[in-house]
C-alpha atoms as a PDB file:
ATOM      1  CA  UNK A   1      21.342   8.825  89.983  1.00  0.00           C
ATOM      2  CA  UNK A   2      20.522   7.698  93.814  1.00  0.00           C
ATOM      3  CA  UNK A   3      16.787   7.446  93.812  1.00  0.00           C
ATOM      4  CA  UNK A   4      14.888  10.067  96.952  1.00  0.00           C
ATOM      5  CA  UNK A   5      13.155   8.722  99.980  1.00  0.00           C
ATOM      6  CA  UNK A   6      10.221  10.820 101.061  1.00  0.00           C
ATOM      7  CA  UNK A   7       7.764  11.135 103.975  1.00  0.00           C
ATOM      8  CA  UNK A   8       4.578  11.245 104.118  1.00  0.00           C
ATOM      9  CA  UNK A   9       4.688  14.578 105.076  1.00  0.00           C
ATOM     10  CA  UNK A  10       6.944  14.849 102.130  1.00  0.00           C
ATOM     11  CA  UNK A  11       4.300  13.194 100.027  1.00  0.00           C
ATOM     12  CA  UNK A  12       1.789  15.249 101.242  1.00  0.00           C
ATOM     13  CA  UNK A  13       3.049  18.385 100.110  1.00  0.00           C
ATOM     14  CA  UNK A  14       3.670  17.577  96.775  1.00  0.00           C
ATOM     15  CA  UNK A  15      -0.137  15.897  96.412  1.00  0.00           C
ATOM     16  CA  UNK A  16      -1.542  18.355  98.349  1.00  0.00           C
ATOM     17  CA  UNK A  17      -3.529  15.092 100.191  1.00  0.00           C
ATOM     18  CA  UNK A  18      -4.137  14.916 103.217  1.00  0.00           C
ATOM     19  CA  UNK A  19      -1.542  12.308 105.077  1.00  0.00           C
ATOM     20  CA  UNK A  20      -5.432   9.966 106.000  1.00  0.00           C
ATOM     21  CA  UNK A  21      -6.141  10.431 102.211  1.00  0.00           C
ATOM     22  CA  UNK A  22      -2.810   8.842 100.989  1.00  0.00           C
ATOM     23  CA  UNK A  23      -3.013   6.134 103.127  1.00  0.00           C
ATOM     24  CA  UNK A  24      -6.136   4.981 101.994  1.00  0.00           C
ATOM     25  CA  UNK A  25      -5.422   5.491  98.719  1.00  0.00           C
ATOM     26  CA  UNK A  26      -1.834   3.503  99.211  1.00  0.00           C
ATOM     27  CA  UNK A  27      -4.280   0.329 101.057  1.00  0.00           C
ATOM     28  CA  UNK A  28      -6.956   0.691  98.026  1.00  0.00           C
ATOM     29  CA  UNK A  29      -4.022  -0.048  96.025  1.00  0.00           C
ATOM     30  CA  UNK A  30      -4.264   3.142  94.181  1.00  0.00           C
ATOM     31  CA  UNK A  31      -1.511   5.339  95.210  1.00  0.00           C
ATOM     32  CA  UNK A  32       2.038   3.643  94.876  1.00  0.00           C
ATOM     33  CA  UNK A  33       3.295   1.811  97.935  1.00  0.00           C
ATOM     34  CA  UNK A  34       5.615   3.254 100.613  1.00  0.00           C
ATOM     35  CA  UNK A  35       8.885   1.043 101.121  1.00  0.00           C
ATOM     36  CA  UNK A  36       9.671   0.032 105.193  1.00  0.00           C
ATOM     37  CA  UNK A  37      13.465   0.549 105.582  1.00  0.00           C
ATOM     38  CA  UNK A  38      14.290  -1.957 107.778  1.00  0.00           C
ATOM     39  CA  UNK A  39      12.454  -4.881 109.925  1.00  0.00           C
ATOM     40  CA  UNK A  40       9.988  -4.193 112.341  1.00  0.00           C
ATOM     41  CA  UNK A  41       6.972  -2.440 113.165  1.00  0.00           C
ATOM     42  CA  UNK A  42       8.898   0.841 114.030  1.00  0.00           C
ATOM     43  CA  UNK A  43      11.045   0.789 111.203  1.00  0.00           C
ATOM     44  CA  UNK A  44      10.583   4.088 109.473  1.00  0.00           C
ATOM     45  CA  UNK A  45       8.491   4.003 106.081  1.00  0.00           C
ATOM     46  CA  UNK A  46       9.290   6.185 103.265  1.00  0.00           C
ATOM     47  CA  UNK A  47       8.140   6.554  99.695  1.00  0.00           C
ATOM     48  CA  UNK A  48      10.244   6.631  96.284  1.00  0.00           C
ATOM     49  CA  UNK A  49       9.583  10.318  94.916  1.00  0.00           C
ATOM     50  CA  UNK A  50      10.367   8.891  91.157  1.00  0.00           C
ATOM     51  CA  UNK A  51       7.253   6.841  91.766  1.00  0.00           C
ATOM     52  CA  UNK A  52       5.123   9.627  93.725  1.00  0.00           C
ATOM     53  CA  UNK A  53       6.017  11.808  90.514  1.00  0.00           C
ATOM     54  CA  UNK A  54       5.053   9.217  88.172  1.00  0.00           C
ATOM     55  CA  UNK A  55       1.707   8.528  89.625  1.00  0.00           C
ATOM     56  CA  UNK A  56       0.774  12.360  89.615  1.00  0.00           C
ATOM     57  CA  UNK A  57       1.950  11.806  85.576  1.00  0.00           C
ATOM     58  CA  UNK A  58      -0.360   9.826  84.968  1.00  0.00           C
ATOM     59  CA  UNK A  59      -3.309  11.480  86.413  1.00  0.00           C
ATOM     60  CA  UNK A  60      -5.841  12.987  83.895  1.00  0.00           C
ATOM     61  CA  UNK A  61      -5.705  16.555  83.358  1.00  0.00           C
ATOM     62  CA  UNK A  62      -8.917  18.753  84.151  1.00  0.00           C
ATOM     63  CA  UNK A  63      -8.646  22.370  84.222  1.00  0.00           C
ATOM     64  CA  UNK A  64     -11.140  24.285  85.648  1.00  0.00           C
END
């Protein structure tokens, strides 16, 4: 299976984080990393979704 390319906007949706929040969290080093597709400063950026999904995976569960 093809692995997905998502935005940030993409990203955000799913997380429900704001686009600022992730990328802190993605220069803290603790959301996954956002791969550049091409060379460049304006080459778009886009995130793997199997990673995205496997970071929200692993977060602890709290219910409220």
């Amino acid at each position: 299976m093809q692995e997905r390319l998502i935005t940030y906007t993409e990203v955000s949706q799913i997380c429900g984080l704001a686009r600022s929040t992730i990328y802190e969290w993605v220069q803290r080093g603790n959301f996954p990393a956002p791969v550049k597709l091409g060379p460049g400063a304006k080459a778009p950026v886009k995130f793997k979704l199997s990673e995205v999904m496997a970071f929200i995976d692993k977060l602890p569960i709290q219910r409220y």
